[in-house]
N, C-alpha and C. Protein backbone atom coordinates (compact mmCIF):
# COMPACT_ATOMS: atom_id res chain seq x y z
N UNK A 1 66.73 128.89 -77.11
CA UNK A 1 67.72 129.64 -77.86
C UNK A 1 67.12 130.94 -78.40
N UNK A 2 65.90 130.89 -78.49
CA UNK A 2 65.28 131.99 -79.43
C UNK A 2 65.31 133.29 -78.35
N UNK A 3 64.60 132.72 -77.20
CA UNK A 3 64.28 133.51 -75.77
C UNK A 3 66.16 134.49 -75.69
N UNK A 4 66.88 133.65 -76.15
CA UNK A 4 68.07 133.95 -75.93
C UNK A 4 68.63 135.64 -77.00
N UNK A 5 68.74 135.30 -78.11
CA UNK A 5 68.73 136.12 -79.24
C UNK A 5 67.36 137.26 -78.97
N UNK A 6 67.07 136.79 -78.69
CA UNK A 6 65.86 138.09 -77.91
C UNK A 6 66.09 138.87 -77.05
N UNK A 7 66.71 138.38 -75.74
CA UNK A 7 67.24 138.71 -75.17
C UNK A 7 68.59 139.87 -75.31
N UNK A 8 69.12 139.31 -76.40
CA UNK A 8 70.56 139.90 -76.67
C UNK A 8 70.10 141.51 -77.22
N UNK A 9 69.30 141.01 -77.69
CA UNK A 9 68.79 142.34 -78.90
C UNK A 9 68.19 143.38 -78.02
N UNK A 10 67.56 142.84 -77.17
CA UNK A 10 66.70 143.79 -76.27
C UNK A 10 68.05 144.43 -75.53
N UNK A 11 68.66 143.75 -75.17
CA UNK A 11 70.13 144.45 -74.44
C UNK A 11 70.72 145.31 -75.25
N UNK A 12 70.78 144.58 -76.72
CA UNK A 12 71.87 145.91 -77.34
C UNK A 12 71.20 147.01 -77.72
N UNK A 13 70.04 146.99 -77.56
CA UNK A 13 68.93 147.91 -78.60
C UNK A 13 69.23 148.77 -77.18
N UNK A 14 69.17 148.63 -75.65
CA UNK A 14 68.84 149.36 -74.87
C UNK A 14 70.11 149.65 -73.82
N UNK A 15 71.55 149.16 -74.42
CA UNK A 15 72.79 149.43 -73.61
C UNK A 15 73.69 149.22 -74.81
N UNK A 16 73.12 149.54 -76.19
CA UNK A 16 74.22 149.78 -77.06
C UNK A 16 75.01 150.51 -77.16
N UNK A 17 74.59 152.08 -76.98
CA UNK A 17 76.18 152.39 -76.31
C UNK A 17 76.65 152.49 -75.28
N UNK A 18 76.13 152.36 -74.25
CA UNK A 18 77.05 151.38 -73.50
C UNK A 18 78.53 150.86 -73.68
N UNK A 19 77.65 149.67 -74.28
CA UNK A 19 78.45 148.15 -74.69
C UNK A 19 79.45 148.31 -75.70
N UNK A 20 79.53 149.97 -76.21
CA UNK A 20 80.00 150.25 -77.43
C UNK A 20 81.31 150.73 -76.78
N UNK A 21 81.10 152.00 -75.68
CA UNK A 21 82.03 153.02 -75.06
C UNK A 21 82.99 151.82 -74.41
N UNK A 22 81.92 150.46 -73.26
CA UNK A 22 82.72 149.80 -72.39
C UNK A 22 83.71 149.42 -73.54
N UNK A 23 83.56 148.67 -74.33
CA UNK A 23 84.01 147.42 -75.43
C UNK A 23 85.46 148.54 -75.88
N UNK A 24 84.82 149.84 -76.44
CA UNK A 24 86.21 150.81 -76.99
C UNK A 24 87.51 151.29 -75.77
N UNK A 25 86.63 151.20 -74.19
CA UNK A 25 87.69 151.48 -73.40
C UNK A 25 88.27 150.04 -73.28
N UNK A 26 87.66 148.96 -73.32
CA UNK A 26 88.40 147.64 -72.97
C UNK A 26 89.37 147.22 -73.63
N UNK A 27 89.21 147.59 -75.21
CA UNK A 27 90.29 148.15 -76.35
C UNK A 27 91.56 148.86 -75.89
N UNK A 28 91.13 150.01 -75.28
CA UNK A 28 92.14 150.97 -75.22
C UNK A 28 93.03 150.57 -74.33
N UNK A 29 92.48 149.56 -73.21
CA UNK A 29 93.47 149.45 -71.54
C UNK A 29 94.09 148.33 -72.27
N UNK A 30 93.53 147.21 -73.04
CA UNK A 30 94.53 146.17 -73.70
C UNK A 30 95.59 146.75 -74.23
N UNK A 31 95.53 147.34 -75.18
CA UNK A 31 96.70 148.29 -75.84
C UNK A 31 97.62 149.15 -75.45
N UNK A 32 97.14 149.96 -74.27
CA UNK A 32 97.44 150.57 -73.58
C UNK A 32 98.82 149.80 -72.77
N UNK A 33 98.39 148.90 -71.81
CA UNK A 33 99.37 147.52 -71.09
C UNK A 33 100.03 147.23 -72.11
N UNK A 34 99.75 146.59 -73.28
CA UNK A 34 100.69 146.24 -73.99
C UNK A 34 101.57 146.95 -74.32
N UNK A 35 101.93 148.31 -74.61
CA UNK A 35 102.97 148.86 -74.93
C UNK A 35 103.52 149.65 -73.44
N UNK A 36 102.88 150.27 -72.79
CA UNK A 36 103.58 150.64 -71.64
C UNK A 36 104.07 149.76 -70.42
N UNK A 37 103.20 149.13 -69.92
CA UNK A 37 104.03 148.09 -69.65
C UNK A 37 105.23 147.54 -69.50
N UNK A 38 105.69 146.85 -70.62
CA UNK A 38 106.68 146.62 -70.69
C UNK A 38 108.19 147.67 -70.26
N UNK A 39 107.81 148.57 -71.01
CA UNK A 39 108.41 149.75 -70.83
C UNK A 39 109.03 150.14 -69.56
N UNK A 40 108.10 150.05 -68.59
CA UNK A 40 108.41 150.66 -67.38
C UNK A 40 108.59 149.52 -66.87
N UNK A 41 108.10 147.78 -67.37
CA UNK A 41 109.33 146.96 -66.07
C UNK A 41 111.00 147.03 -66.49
N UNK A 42 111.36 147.31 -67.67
CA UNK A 42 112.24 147.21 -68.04
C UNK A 42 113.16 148.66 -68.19
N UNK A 43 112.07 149.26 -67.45
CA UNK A 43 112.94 150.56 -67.01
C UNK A 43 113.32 150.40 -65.07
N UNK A 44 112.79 149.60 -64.22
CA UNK A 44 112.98 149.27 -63.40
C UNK A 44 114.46 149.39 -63.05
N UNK A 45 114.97 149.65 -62.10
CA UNK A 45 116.66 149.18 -62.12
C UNK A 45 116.94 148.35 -61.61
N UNK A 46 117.88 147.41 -61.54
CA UNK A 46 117.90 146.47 -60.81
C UNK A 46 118.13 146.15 -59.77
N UNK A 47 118.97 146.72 -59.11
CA UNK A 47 118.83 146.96 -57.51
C UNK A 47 117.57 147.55 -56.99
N UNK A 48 116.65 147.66 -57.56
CA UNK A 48 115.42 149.20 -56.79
C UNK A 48 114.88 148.23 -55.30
N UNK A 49 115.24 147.14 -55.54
CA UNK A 49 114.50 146.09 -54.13
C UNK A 49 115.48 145.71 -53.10
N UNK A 50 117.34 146.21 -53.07
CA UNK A 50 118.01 146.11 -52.28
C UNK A 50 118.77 147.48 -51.87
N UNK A 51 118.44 148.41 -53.20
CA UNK A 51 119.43 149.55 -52.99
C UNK A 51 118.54 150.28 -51.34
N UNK A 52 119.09 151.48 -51.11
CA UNK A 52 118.63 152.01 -49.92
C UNK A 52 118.03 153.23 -50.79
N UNK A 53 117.19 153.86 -50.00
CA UNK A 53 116.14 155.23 -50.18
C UNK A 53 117.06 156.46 -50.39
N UNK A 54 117.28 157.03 -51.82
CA UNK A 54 118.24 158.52 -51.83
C UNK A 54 118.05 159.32 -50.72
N UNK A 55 119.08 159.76 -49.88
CA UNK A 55 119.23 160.81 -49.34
C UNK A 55 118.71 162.08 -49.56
N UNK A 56 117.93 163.05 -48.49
CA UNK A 56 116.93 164.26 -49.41
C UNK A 56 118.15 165.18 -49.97
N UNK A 57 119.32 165.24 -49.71
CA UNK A 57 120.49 166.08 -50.51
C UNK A 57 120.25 166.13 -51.68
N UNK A 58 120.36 164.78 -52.54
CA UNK A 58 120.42 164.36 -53.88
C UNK A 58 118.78 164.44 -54.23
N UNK A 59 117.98 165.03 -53.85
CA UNK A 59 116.48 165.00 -54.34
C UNK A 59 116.55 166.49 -54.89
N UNK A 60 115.44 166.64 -56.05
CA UNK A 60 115.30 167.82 -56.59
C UNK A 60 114.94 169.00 -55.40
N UNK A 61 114.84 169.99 -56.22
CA UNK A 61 114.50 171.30 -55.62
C UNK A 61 113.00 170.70 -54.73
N UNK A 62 112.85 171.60 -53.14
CA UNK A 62 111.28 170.61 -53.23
C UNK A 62 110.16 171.11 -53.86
N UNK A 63 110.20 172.02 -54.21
CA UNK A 63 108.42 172.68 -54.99
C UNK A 63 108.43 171.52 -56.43
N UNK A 64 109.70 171.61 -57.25
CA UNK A 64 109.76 170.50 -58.26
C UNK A 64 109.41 169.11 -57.62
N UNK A 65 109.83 168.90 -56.43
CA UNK A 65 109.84 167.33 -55.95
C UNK A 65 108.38 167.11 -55.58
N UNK A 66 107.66 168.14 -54.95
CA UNK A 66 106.32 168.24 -54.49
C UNK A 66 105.17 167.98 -56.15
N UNK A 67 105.50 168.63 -56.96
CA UNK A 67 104.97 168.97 -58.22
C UNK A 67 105.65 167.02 -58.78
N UNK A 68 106.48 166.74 -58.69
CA UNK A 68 107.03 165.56 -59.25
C UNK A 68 105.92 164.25 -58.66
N UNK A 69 106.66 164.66 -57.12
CA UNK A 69 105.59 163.70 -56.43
C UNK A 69 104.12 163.58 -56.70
N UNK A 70 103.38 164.79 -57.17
CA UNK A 70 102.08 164.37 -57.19
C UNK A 70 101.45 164.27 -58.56
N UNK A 71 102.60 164.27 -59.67
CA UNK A 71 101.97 164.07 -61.09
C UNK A 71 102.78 162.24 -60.87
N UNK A 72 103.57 161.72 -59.93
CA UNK A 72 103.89 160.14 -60.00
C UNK A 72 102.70 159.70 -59.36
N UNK A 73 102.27 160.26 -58.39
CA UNK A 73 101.17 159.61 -57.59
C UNK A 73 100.17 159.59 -58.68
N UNK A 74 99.40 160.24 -59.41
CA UNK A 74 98.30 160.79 -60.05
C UNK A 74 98.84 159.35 -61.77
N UNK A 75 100.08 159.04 -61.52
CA UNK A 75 99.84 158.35 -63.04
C UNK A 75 99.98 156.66 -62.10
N UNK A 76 100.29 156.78 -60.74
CA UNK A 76 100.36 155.45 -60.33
C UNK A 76 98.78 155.02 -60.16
N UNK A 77 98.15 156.20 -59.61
CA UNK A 77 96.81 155.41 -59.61
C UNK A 77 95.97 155.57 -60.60
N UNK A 78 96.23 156.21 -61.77
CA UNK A 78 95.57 155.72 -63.00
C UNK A 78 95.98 154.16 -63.17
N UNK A 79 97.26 153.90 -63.10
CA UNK A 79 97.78 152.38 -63.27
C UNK A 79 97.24 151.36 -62.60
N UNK A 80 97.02 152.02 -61.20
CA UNK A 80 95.92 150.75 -60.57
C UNK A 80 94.70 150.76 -60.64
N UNK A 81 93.57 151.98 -61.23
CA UNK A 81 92.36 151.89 -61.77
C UNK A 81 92.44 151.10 -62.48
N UNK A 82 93.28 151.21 -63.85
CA UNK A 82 93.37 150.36 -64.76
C UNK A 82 93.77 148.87 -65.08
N UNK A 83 94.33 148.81 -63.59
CA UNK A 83 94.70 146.99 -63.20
C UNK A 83 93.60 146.96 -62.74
N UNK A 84 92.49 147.35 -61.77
CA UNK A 84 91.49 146.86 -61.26
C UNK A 84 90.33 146.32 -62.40
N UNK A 85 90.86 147.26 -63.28
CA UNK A 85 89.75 147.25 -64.51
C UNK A 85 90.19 146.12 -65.15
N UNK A 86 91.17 145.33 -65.61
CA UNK A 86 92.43 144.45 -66.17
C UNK A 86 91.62 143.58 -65.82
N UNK A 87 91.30 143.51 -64.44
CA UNK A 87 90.77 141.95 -63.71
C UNK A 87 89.89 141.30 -64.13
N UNK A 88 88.90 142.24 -64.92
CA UNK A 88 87.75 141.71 -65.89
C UNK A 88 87.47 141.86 -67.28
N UNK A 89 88.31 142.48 -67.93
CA UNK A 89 88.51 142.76 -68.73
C UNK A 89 89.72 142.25 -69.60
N UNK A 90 89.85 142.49 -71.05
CA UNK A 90 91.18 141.88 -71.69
C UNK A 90 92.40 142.76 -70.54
N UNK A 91 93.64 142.00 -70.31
CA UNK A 91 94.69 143.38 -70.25
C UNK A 91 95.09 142.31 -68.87
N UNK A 92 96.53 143.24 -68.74
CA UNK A 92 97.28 142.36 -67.53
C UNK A 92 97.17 143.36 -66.18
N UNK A 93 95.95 142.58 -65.54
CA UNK A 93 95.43 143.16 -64.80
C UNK A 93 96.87 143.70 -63.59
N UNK A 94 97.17 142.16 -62.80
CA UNK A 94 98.46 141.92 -62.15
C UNK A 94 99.79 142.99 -62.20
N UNK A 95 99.59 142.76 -63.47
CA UNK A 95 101.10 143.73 -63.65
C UNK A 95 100.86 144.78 -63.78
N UNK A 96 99.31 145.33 -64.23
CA UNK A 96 99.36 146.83 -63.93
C UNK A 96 99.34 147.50 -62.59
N UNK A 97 98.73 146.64 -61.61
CA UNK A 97 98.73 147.34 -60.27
C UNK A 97 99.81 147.10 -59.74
N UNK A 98 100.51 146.39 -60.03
CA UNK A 98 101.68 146.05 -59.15
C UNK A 98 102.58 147.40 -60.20
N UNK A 99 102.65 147.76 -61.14
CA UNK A 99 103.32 148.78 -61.79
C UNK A 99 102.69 150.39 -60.89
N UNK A 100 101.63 150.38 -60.71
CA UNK A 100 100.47 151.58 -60.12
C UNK A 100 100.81 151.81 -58.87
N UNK A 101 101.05 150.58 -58.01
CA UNK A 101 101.91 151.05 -56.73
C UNK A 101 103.03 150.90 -56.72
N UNK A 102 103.98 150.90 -57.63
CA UNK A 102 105.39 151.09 -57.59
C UNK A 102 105.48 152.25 -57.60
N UNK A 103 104.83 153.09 -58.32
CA UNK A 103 104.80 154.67 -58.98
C UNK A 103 104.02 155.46 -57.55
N UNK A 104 103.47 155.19 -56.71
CA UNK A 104 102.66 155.62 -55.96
C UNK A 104 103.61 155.71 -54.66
N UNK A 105 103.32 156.45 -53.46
CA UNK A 105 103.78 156.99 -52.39
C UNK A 105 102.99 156.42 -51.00
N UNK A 106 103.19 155.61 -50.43
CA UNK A 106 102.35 155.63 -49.26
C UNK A 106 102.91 154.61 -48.27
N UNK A 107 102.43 154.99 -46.72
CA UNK A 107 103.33 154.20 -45.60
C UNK A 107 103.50 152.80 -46.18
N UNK A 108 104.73 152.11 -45.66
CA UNK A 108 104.12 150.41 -45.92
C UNK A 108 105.18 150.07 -47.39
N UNK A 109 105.05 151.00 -48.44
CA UNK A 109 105.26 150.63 -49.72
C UNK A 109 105.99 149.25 -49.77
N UNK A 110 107.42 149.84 -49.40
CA UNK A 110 108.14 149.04 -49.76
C UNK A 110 108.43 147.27 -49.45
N UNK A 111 107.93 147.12 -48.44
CA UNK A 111 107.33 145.78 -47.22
C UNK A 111 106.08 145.43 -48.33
N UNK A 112 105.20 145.98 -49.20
CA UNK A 112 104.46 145.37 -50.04
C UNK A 112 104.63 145.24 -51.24
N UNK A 113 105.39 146.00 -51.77
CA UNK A 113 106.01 145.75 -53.52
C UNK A 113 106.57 144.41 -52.95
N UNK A 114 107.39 144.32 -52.51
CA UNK A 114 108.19 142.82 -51.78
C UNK A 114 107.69 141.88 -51.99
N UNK A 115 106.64 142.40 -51.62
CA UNK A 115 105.49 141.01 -51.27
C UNK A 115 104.91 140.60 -52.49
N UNK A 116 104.20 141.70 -53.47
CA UNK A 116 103.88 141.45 -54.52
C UNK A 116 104.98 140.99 -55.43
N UNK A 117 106.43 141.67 -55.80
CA UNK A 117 107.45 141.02 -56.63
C UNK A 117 107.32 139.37 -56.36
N UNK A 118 106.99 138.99 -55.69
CA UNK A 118 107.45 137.58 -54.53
C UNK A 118 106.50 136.55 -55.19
N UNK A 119 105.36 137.23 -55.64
CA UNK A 119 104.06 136.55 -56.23
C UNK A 119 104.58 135.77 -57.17
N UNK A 120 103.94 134.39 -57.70
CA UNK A 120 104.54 133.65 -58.68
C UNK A 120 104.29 134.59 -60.03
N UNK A 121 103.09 134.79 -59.78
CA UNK A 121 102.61 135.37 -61.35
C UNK A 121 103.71 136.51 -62.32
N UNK A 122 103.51 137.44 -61.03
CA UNK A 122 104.16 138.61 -61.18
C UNK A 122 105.86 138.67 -61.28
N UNK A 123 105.98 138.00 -60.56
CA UNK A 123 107.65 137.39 -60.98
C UNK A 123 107.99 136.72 -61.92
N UNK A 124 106.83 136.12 -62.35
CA UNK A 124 107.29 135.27 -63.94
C UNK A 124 107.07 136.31 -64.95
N UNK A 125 106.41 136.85 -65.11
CA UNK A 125 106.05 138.09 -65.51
C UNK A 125 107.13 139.05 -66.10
N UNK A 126 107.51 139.68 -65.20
CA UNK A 126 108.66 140.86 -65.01
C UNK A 126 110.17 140.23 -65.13
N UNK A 127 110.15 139.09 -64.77
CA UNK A 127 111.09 138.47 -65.43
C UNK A 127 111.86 138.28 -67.34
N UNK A 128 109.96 137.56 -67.20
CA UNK A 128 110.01 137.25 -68.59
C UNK A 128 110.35 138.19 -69.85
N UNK A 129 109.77 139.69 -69.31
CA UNK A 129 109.84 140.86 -69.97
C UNK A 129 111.14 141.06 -70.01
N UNK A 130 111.64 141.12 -68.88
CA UNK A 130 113.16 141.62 -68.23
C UNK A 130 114.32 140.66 -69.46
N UNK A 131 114.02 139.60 -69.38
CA UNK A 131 114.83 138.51 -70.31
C UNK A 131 114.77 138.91 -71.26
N UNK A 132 113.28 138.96 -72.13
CA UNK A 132 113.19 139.23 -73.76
C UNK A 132 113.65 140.57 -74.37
N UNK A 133 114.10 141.91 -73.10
CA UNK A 133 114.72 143.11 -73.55
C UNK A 133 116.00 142.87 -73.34
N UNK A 134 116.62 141.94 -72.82
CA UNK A 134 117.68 142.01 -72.44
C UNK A 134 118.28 142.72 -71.29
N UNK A 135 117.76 142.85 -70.69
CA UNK A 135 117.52 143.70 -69.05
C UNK A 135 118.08 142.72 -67.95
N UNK A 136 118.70 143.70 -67.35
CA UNK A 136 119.40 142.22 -66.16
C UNK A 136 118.14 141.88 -65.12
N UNK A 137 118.32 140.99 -64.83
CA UNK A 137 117.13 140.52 -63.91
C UNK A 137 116.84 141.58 -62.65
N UNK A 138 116.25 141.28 -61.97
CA UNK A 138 115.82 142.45 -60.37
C UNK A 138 116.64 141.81 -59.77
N UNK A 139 117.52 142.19 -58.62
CA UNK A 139 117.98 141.33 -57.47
C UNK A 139 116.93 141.84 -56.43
N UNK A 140 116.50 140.88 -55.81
CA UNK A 140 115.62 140.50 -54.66
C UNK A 140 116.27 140.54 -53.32
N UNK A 141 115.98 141.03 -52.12
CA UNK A 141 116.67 140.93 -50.50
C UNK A 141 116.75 139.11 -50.36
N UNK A 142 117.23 138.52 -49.57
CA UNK A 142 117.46 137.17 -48.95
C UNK A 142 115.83 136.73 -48.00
């Protein structure tokens, strides 16, 4: 035990801050999920998994849509840094990446949100949120 407490000390004496910065960001991504989060499953709409893809008519101007598109991309993959980070850390790892590529652009998407909504976790999840705001549930394809 002693070898142990020796040990610890020698660590904090020599990755104290470190252990200080990791510990204050591990803080921040808990807190962080907890309030946004929610937010954006329950901003979800409920059709978004049966409706069809807007027509480019009804899309903004494109320099705005270009400028739109790449400040959504740029906060989706902060969202999945920060689920990757989730995985070991306090924080809902799951629901942040699955939130990180909702927000994100790339071949495939939609054939894999699917897949992920489909997950037990993540469906109990987004549900559960969905219920306690009073939010109508997602409708899902057959």
């Amino acid at each position: 035990m002693h070898d142990f407490s020796v040990a610890v000390k020698e660590f904090l004496f020599t990755y104290g801050e470190f252990a200080a910065w990791l510990g204050g960001i591990s803080l921040f991504l808990f807190l962080f999920s907890l309030i946004t989060i929610p937010l954006i499953v329950i901003s979800i709409p409920a059709d978004y998994f049966i409706r069809p893809p807007r027509p480019l008519a009804e899309r903004p101007h494109p320099v705005l849509r270009i400028f739109l598109l790449i400040i959504k991309n740029c906060t989706g993959a902060v969202f999945l840094i920060a689920g990757f980070a989730m995985l070991f850390i306090p924080g809902q790892g799951l629901l942040t990446i699955f939130i990180g590529l909702m927000l994100m652009n790339f071949p495939g998407k939609r054939r894999f949100e699917l897949k992920l909504i489909c997950n037990k976790q993540i469906k109990r999840a987004v549900s559960w949120i969905r219920q306690r705001a009073k939010a109508a549930p997602l409708l899902l394809p057959e």
